[in-house]
N, C-alpha and C. Protein backbone atom coordinates (compact mmCIF):
# COMPACT_ATOMS: atom_id res chain seq x y z
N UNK A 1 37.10 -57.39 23.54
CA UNK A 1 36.76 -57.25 22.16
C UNK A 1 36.84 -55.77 21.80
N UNK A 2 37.38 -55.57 20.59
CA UNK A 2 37.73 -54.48 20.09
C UNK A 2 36.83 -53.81 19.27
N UNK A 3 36.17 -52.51 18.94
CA UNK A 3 35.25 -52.64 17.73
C UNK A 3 36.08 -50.98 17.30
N UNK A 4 36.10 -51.38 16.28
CA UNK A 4 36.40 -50.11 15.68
C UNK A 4 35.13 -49.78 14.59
N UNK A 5 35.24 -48.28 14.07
CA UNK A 5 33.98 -47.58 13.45
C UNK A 5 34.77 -47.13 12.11
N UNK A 6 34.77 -48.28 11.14
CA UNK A 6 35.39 -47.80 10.12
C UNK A 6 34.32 -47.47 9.04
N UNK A 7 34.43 -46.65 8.70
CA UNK A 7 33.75 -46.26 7.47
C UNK A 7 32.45 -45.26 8.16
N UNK A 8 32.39 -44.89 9.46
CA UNK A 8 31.67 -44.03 9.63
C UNK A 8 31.52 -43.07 10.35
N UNK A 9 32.90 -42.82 10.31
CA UNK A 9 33.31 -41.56 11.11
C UNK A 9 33.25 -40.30 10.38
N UNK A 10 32.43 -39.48 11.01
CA UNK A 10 32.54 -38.12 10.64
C UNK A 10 31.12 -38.24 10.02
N UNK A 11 30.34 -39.29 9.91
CA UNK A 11 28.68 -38.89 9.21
C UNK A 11 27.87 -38.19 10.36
N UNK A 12 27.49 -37.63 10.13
CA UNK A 12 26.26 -36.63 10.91
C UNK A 12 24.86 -36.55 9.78
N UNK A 13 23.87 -37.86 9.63
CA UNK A 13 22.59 -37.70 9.39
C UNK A 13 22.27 -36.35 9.23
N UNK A 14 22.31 -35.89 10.43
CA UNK A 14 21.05 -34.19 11.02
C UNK A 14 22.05 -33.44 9.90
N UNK A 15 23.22 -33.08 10.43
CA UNK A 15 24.00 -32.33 9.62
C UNK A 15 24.25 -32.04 7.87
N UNK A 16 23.92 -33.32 7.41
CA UNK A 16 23.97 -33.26 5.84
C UNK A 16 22.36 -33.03 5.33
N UNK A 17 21.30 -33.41 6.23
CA UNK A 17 19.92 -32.90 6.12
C UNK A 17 19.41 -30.95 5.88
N UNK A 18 20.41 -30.61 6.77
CA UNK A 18 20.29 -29.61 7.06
C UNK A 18 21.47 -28.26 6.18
N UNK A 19 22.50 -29.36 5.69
CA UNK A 19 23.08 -28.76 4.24
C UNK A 19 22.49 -28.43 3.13
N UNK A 20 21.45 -29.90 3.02
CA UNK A 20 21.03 -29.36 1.75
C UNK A 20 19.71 -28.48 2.09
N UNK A 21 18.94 -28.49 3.04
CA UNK A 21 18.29 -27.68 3.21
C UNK A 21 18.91 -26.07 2.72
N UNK A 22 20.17 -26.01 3.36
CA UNK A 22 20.68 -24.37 3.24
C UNK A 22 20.79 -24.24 1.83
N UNK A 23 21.41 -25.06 1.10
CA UNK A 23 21.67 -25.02 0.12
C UNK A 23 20.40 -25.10 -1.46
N UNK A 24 19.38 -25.28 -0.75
CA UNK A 24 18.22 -25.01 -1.59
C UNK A 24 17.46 -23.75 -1.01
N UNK A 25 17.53 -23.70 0.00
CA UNK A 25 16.95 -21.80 0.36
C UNK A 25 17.90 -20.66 -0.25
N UNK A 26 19.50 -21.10 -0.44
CA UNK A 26 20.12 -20.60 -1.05
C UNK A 26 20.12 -20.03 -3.04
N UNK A 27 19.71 -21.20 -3.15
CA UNK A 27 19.12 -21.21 -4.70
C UNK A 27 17.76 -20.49 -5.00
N UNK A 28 17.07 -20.80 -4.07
CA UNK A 28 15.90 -20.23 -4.16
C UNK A 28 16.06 -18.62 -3.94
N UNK A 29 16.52 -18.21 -3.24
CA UNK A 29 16.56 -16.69 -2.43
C UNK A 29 17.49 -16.30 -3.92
N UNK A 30 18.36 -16.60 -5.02
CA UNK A 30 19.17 -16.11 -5.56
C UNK A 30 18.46 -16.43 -7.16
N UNK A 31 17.33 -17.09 -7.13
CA UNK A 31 16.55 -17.09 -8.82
C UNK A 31 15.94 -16.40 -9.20
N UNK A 32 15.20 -15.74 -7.68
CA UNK A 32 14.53 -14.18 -8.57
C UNK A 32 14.07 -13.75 -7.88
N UNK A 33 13.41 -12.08 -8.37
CA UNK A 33 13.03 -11.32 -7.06
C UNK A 33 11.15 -11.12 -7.18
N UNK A 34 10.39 -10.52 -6.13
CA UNK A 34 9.21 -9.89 -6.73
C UNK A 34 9.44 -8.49 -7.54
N UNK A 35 8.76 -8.45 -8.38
CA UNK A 35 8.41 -7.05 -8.87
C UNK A 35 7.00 -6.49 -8.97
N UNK A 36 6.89 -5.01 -8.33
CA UNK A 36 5.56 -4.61 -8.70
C UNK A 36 5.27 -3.33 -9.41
N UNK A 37 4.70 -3.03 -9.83
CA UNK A 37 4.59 -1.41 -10.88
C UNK A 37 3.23 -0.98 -10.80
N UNK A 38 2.98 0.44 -10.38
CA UNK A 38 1.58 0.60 -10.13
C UNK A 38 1.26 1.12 -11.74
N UNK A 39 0.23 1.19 -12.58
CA UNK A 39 -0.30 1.79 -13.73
C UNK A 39 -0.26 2.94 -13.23
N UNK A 40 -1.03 3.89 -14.51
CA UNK A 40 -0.82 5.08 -14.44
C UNK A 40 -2.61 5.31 -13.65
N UNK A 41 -3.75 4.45 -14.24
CA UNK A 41 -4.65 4.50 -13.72
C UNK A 41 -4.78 4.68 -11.66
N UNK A 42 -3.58 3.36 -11.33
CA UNK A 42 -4.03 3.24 -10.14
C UNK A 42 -3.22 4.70 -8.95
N UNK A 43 -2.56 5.08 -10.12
CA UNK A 43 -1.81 6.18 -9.31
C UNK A 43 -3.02 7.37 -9.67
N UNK A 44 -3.50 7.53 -10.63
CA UNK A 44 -4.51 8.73 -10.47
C UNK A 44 -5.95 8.41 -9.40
N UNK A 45 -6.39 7.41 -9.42
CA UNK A 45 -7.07 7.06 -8.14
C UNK A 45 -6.46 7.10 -6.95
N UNK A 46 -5.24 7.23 -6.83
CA UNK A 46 -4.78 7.94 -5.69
C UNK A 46 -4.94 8.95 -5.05
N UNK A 47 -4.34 9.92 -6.04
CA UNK A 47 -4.75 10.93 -6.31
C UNK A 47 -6.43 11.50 -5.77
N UNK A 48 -7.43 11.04 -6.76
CA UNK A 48 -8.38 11.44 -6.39
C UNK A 48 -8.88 10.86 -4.96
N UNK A 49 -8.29 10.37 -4.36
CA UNK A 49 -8.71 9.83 -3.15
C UNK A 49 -7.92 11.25 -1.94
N UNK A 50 -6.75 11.59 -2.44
CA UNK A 50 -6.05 12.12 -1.53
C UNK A 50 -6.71 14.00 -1.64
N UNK A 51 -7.61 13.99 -3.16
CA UNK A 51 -8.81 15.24 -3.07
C UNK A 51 -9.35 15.36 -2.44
N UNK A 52 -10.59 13.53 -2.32
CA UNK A 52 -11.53 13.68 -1.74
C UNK A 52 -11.37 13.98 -0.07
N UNK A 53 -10.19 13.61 0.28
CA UNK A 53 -9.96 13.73 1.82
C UNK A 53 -9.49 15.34 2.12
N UNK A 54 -9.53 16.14 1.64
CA UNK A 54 -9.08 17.32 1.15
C UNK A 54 -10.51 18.10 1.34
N UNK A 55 -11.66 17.16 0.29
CA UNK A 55 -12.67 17.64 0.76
C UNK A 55 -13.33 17.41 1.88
N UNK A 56 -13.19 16.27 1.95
CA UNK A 56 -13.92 15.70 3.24
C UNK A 56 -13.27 16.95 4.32
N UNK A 57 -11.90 17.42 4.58
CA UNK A 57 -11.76 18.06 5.26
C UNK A 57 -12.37 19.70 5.22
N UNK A 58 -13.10 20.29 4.21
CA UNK A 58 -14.02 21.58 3.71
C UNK A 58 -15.40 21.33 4.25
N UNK A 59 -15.47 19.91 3.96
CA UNK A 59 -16.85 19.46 4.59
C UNK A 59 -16.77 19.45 5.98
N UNK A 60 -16.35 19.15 6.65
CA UNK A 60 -16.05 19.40 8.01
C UNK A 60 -16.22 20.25 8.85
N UNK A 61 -15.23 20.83 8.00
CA UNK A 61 -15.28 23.06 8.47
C UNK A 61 -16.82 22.89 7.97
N UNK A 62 -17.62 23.21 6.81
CA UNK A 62 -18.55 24.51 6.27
C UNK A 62 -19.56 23.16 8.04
N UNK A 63 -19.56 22.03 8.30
CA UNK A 63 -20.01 21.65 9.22
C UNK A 63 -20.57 21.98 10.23
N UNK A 64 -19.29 22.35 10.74
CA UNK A 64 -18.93 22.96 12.24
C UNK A 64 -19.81 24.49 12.29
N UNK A 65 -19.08 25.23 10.74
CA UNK A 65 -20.25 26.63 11.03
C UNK A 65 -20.96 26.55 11.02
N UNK A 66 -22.11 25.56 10.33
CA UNK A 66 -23.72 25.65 10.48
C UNK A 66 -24.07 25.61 11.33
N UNK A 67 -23.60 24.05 12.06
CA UNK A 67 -23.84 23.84 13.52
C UNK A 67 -23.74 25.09 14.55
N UNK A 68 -22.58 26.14 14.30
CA UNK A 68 -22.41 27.27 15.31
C UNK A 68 -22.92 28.08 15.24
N UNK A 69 -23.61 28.10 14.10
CA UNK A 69 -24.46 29.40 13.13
C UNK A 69 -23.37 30.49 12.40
N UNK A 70 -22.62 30.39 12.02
CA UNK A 70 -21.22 31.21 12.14
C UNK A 70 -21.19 31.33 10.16
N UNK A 71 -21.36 30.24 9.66
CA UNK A 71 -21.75 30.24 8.51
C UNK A 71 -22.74 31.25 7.47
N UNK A 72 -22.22 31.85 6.32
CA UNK A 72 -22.98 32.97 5.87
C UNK A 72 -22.92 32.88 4.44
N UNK A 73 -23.98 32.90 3.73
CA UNK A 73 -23.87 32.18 2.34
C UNK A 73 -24.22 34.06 1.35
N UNK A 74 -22.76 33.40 0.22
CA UNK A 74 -22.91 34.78 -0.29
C UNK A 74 -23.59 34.68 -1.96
N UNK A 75 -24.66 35.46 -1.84
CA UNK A 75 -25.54 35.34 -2.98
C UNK A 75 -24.87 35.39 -3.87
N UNK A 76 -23.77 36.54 -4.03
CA UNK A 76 -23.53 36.61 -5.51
C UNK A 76 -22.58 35.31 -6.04
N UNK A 77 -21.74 35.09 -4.65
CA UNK A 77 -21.06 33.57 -5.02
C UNK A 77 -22.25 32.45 -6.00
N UNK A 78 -23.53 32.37 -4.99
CA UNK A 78 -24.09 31.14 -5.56
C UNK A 78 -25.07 31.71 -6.83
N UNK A 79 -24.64 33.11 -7.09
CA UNK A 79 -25.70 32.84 -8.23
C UNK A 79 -24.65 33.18 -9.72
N UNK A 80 -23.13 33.29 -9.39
CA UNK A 80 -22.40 33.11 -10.44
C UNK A 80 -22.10 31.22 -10.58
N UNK A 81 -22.45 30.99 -9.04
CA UNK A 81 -22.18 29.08 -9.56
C UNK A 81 -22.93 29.06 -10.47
N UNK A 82 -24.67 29.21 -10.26
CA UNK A 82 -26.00 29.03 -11.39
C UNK A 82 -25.26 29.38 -13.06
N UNK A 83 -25.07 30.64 -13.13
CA UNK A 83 -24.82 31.17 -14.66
C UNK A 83 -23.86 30.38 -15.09
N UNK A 84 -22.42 29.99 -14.04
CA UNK A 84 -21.83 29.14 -14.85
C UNK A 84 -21.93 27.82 -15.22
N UNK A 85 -23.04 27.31 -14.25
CA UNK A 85 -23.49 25.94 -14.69
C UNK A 85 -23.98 25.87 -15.78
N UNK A 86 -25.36 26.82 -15.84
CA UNK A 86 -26.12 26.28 -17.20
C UNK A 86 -25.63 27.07 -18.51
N UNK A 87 -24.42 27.82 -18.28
CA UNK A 87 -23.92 28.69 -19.51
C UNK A 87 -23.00 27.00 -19.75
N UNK A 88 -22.23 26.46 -19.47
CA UNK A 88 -21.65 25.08 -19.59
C UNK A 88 -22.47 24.37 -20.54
N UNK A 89 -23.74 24.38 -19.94
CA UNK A 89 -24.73 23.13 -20.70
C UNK A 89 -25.12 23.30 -21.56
């Protein structure tokens, strides 16, 4: 007995599963992209963050001299801070 396979040669199930799979990641990957934009706000909080570490690094140092005793505080510095504070207010 003879059997021949007419009408189903060349189907591959897995294979046409896996076409349209490509072919919808394809569509998808080509409808659109992300976009992001920082405000102008979140870029100046940047900013002040990249001060405060700036200070944090002053704080550090005037630190270290107290601790060493090495540190020396100059009057007339802190008593032009005073005048210019409350001349401000």
């Amino acid at each position: 007995m003879k059997i021949n396979n007419f009408g189903t040669q060349g189907i591959n199930p897995y294979k046409n599963s896996v076409n349209k799979i490509n072919a919808a990641n394809k569509t998808e990957a080509a409808k659109g992209t992300d976009k992001v934009e920082i405000s102008a706000a979140a870029k100046e909080l940047q900013q002040v963050s990249q001060i405060s570490s700036e200070r944090a690094e002053k704080i550090e140092a005037l630190k270290k001299q107290v601790q060493s005793g090495t540190y020396e505080v100059k009057a007339q510095d802190v008593a032009k801070g005073i005048v210019n504070f409350y001349s401000k207010n």
